[in-house]
N, C-alpha and C. Protein backbone atom coordinates (compact mmCIF):
# COMPACT_ATOMS: atom_id res chain seq x y z
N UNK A 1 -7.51 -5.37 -10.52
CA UNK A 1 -6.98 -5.65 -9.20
C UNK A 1 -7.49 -4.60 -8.21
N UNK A 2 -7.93 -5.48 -7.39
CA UNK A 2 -7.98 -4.26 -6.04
C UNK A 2 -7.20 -2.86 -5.44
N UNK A 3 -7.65 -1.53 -5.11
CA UNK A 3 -6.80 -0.74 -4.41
C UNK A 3 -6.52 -1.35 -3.32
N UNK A 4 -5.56 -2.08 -3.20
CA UNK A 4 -4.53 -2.56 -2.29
C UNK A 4 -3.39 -2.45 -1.88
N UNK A 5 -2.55 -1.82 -1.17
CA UNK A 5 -1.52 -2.28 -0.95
C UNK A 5 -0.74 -3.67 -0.61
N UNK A 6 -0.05 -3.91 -1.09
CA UNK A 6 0.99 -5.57 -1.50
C UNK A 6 1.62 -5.43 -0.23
N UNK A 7 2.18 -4.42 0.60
CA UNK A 7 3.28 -4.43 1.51
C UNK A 7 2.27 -4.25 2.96
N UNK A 8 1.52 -3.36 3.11
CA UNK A 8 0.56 -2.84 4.11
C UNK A 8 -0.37 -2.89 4.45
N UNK A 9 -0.64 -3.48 3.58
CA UNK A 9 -2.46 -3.86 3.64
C UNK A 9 -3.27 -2.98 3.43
N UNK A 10 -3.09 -1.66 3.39
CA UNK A 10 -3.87 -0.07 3.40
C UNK A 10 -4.76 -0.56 2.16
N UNK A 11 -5.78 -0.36 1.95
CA UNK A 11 -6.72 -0.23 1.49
C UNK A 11 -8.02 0.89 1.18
N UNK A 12 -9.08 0.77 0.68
CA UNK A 12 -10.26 1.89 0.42
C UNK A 12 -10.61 1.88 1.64
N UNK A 13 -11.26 3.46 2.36
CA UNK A 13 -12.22 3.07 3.29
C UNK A 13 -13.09 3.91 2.87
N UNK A 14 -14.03 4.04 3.50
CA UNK A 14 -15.72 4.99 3.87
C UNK A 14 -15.81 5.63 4.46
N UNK A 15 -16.48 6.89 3.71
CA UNK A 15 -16.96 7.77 4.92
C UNK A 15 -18.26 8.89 4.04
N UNK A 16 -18.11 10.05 5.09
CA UNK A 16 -19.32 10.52 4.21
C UNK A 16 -18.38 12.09 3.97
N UNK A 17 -19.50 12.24 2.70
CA UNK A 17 -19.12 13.94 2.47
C UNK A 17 -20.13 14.97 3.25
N UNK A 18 -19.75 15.47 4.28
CA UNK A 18 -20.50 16.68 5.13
C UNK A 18 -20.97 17.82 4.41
N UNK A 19 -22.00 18.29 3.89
CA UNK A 19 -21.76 19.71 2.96
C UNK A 19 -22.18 20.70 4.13
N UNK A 20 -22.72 22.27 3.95
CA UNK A 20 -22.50 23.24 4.71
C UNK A 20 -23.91 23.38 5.65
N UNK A 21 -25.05 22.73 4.57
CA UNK A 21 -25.67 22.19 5.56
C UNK A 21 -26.14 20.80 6.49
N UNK A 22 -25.16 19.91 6.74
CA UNK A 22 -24.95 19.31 7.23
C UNK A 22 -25.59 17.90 6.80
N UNK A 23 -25.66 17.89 5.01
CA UNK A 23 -26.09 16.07 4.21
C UNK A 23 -25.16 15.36 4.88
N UNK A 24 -25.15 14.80 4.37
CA UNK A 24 -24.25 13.44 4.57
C UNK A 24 -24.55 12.47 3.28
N UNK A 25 -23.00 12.10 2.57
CA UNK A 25 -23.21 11.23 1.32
C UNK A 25 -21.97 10.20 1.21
N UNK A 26 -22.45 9.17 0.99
CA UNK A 26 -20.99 8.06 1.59
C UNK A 26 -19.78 9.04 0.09
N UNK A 27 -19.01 8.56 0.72
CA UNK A 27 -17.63 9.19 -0.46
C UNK A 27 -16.57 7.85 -0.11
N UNK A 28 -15.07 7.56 -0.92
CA UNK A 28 -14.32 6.76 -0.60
C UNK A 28 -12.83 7.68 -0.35
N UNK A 29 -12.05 6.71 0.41
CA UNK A 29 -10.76 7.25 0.57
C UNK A 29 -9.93 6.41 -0.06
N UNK A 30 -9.07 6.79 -0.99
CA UNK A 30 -8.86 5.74 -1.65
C UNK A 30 -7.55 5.77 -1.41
N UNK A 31 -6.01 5.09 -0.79
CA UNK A 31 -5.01 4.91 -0.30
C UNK A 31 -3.87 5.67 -1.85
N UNK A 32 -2.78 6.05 -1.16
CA UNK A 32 -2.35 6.60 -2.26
C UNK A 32 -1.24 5.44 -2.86
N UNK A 33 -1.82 5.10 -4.15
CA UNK A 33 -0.84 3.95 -4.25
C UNK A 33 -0.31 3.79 -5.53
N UNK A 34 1.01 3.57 -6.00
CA UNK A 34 1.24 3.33 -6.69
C UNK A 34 2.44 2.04 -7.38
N UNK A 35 2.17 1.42 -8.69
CA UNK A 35 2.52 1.06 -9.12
C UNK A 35 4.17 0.84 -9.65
N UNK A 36 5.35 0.34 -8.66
CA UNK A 36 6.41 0.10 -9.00
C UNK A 36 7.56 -0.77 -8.82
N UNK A 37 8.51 -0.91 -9.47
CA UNK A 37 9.16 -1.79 -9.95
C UNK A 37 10.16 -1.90 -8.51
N UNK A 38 11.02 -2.85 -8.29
CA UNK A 38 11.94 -3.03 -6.81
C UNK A 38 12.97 -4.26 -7.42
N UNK A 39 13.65 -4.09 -7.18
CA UNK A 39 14.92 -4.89 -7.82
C UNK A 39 15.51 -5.94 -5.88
N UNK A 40 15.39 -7.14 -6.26
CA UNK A 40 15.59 -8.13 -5.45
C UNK A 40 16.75 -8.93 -4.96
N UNK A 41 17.69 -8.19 -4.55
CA UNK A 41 18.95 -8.56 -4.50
C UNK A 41 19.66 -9.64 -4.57
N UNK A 42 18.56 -10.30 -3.75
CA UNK A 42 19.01 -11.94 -3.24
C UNK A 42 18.44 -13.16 -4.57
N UNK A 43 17.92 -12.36 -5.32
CA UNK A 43 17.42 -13.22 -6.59
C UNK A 43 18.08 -12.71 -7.51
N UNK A 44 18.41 -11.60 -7.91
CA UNK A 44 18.73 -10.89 -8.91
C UNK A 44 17.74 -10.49 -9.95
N UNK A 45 16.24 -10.44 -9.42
CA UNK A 45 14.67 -9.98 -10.19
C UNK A 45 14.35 -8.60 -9.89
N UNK A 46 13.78 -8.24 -10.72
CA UNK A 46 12.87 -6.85 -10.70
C UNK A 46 11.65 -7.33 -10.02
N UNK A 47 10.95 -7.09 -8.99
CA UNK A 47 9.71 -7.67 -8.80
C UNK A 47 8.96 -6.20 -9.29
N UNK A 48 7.24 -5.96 -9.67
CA UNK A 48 6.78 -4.83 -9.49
C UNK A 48 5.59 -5.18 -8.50
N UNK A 49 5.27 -4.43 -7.75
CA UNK A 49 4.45 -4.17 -6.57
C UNK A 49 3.58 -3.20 -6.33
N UNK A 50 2.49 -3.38 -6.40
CA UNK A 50 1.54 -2.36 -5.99
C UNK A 50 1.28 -1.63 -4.47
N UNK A 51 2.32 -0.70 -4.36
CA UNK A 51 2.29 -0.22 -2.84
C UNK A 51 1.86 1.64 -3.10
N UNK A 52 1.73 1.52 -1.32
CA UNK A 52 1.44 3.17 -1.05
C UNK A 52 2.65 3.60 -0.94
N UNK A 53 2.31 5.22 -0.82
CA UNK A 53 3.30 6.15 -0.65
C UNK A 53 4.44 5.42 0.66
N UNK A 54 3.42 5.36 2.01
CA UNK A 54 4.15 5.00 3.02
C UNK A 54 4.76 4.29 2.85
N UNK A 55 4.54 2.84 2.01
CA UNK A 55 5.25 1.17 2.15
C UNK A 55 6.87 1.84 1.38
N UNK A 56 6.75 2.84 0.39
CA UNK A 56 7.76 3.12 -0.72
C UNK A 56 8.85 3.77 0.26
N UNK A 57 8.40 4.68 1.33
CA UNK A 57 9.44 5.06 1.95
C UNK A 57 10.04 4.32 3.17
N UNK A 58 9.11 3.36 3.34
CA UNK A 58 9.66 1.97 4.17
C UNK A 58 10.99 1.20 3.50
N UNK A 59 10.35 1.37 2.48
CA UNK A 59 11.08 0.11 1.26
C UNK A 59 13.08 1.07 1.46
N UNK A 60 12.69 2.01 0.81
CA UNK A 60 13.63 2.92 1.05
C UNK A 60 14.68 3.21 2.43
N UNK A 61 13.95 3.41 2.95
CA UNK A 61 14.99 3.03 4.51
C UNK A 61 15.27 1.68 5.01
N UNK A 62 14.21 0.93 5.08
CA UNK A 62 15.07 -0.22 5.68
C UNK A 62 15.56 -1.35 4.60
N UNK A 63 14.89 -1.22 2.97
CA UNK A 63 15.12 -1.86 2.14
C UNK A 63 14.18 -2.99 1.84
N UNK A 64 13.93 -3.51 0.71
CA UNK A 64 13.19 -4.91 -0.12
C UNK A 64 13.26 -5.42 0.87
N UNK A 65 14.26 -6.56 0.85
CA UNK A 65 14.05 -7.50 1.80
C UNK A 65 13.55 -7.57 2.89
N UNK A 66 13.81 -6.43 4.05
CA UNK A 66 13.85 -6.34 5.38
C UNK A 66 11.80 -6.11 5.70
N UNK A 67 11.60 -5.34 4.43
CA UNK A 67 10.68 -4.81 4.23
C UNK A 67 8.77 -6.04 4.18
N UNK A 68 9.93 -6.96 3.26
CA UNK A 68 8.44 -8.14 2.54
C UNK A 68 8.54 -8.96 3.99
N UNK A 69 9.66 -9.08 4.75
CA UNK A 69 10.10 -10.00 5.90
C UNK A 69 9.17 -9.57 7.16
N UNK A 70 9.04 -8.07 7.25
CA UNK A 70 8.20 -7.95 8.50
C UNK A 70 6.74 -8.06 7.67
N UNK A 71 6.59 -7.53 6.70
CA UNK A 71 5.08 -7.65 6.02
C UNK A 71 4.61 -9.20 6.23
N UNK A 72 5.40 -10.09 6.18
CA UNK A 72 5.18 -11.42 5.95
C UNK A 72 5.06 -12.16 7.65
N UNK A 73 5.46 -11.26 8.33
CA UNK A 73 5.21 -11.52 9.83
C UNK A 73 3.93 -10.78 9.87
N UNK A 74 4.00 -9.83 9.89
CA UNK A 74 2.53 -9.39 10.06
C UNK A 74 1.27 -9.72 9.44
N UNK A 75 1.42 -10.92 8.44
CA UNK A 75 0.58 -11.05 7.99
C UNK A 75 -0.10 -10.16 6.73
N UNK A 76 0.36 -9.21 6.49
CA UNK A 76 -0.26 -8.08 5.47
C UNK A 76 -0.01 -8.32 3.88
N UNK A 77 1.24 -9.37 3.45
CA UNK A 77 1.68 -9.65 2.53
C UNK A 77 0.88 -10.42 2.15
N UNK A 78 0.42 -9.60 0.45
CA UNK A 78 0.03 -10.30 -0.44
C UNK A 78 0.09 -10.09 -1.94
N UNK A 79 0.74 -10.98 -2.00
CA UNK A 79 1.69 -10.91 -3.75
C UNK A 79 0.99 -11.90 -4.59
């Protein structure tokens, strides 16, 4: 599976590594993401989800639900 985020869309990007005399070599940024479990109130399921750091402390304050609901407005949701 792709480095993706499920909630955010954050993804890999590109860029280069600068050394001291001034190469240039593409390098990746790779989103910090991890792998975990979220319990679904309104179903009574464990879903697991591949999100970033950020989406986890989203999840956390405003909660699951509130959370997949704006993702799913914005378009970024993909499960």
């Amino acid at each position: 599976m792709a480095k993706v985020c499920q909630l955010t869309g954050k993804k890999t990007q590109v860029g280069n590594n600068v050394s001291h005399a001034n190469n240039k070599t593409k390098r990746k940024f790779y989103p910090n993401l991890h792998t975990k479990k979220f319990f679904l109130e309104s179903e009574g399921v464990w879903v697991q989800l591949k999100v970033s750091g950020k989406a986890i402390r989203t999840i956390n304050k405003k909660g699951l639900e509130a959370s997949l609901i704006a993702a799913a407005r914005k378009g970024t949701l993909s499960l």
